[in-house]
Each structure stands twice: as structure tokens, then as C-alpha cells.
C-alpha atoms as a PDB file:
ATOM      1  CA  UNK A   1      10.871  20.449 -39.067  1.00  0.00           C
ATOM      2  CA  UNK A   2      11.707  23.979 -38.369  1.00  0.00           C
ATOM      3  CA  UNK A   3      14.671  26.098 -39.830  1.00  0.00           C
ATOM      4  CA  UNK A   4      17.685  26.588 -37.585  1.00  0.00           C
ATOM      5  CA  UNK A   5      18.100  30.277 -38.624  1.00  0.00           C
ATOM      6  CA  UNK A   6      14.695  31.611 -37.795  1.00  0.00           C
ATOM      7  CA  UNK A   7      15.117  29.930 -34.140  1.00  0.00           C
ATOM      8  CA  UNK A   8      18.462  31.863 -33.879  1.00  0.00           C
ATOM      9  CA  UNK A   9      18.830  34.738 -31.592  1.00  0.00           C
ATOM     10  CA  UNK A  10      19.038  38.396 -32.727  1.00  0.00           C
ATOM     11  CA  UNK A  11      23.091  38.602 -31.489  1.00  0.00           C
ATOM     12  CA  UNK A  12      22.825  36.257 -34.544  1.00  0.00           C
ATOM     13  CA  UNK A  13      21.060  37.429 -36.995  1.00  0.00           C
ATOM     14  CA  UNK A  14      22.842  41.007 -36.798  1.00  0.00           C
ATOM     15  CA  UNK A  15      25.749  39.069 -37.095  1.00  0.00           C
ATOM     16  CA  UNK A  16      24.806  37.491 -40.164  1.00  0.00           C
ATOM     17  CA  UNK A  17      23.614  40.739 -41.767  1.00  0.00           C
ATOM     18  CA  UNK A  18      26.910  42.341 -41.156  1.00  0.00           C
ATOM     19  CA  UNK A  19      28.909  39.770 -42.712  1.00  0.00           C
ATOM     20  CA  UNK A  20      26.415  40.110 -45.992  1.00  0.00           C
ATOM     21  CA  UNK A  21      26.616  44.095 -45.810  1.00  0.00           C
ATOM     22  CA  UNK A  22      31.011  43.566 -45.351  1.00  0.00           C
ATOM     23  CA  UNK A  23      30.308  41.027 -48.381  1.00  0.00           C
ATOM     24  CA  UNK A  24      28.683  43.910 -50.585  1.00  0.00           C
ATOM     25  CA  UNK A  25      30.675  46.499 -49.658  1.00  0.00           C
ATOM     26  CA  UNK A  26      33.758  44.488 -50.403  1.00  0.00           C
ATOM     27  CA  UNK A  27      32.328  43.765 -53.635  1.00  0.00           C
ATOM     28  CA  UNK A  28      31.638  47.220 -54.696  1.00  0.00           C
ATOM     29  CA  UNK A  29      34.444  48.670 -53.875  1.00  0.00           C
ATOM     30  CA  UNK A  30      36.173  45.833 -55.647  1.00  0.00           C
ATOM     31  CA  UNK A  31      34.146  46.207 -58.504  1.00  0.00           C
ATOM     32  CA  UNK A  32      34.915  50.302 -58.849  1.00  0.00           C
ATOM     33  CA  UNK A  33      38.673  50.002 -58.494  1.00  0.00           C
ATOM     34  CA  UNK A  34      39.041  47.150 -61.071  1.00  0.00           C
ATOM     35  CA  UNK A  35      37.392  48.391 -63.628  1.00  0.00           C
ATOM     36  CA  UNK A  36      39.301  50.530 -66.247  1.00  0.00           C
ATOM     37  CA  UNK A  37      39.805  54.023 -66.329  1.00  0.00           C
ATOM     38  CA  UNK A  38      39.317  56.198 -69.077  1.00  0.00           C
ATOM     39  CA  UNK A  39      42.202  57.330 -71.102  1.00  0.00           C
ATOM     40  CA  UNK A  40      41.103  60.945 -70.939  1.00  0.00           C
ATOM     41  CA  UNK A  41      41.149  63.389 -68.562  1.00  0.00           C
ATOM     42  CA  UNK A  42      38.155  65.860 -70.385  1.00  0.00           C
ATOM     43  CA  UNK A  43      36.002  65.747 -67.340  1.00  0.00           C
ATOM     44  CA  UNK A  44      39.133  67.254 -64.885  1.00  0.00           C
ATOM     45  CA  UNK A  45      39.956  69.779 -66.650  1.00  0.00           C
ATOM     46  CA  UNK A  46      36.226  71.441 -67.350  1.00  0.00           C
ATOM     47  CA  UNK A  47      35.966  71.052 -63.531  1.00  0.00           C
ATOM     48  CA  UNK A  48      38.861  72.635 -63.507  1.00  0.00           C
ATOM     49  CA  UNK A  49      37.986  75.384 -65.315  1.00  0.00           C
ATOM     50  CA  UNK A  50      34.388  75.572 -63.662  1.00  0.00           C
ATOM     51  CA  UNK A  51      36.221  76.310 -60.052  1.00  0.00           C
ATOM     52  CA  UNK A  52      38.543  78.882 -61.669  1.00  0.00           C
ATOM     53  CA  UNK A  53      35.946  80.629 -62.909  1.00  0.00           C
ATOM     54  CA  UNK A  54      33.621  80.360 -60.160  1.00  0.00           C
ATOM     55  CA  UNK A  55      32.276  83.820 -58.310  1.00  0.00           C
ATOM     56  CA  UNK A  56      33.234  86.219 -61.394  1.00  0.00           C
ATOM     57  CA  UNK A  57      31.498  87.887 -63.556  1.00  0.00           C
ATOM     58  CA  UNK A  58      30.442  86.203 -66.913  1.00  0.00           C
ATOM     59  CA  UNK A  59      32.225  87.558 -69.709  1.00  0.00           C
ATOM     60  CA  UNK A  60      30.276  89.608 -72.471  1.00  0.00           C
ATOM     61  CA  UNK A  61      30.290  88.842 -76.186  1.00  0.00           C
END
């Protein structure tokens, strides 16, 4: 007895292997957007302040 999907063609088997990879993605990017988002925004505004200050001179104490 021999198993049907390692006598199937390679059209086939890609096929398979995209549908699993769509199946992850889909999953991931499910699982990102659902979960919750912090409250603050800390982490925005020291970026924010990174980029502003980005290129000048640092500032002496």
C-alpha cells in the first residue's frame, strides 16, 4: 500500500505547500492584529524624539 501524496506530481505538491504557507500567513497576520494594543504610546514618542534630534550635535552638560 503506497501513500497517494508521495505518488502525486510536483504541480501538486507546490500546490499543497502554498495553501499551508497562505494558511500561516493568514494566521499570523491574524494573530498580530487581534491581539491588544497597549494603552501607551511611550515607545512613539522617544522615536519621536530620536528623529528630531537626529544629525545635531549632542548637547553639553
Amino acid at each position: 500500500m503506497s501513500n497517494s501524496f508521495h505518488n502525486a506530481d510536483k504541480g501538486t505538491h507546490r500546490r499543497v505547500m502554498l495553501v499551508g504557507l497562505m494558511f500561516c500567513a493568514a494566521f499570523v497576520a491574524f494573530s498580530f492584529f487581534a491581539r491588544e494594543q497597549p494603552e501607551n504610546n511611550y515607545v512613539l514618542q522617544k522615536a519621536d524624539r530620536l528623529v528630531q534630534t537626529a544629525g545635531s550635535p549632542p548637547l553639553a552638560n
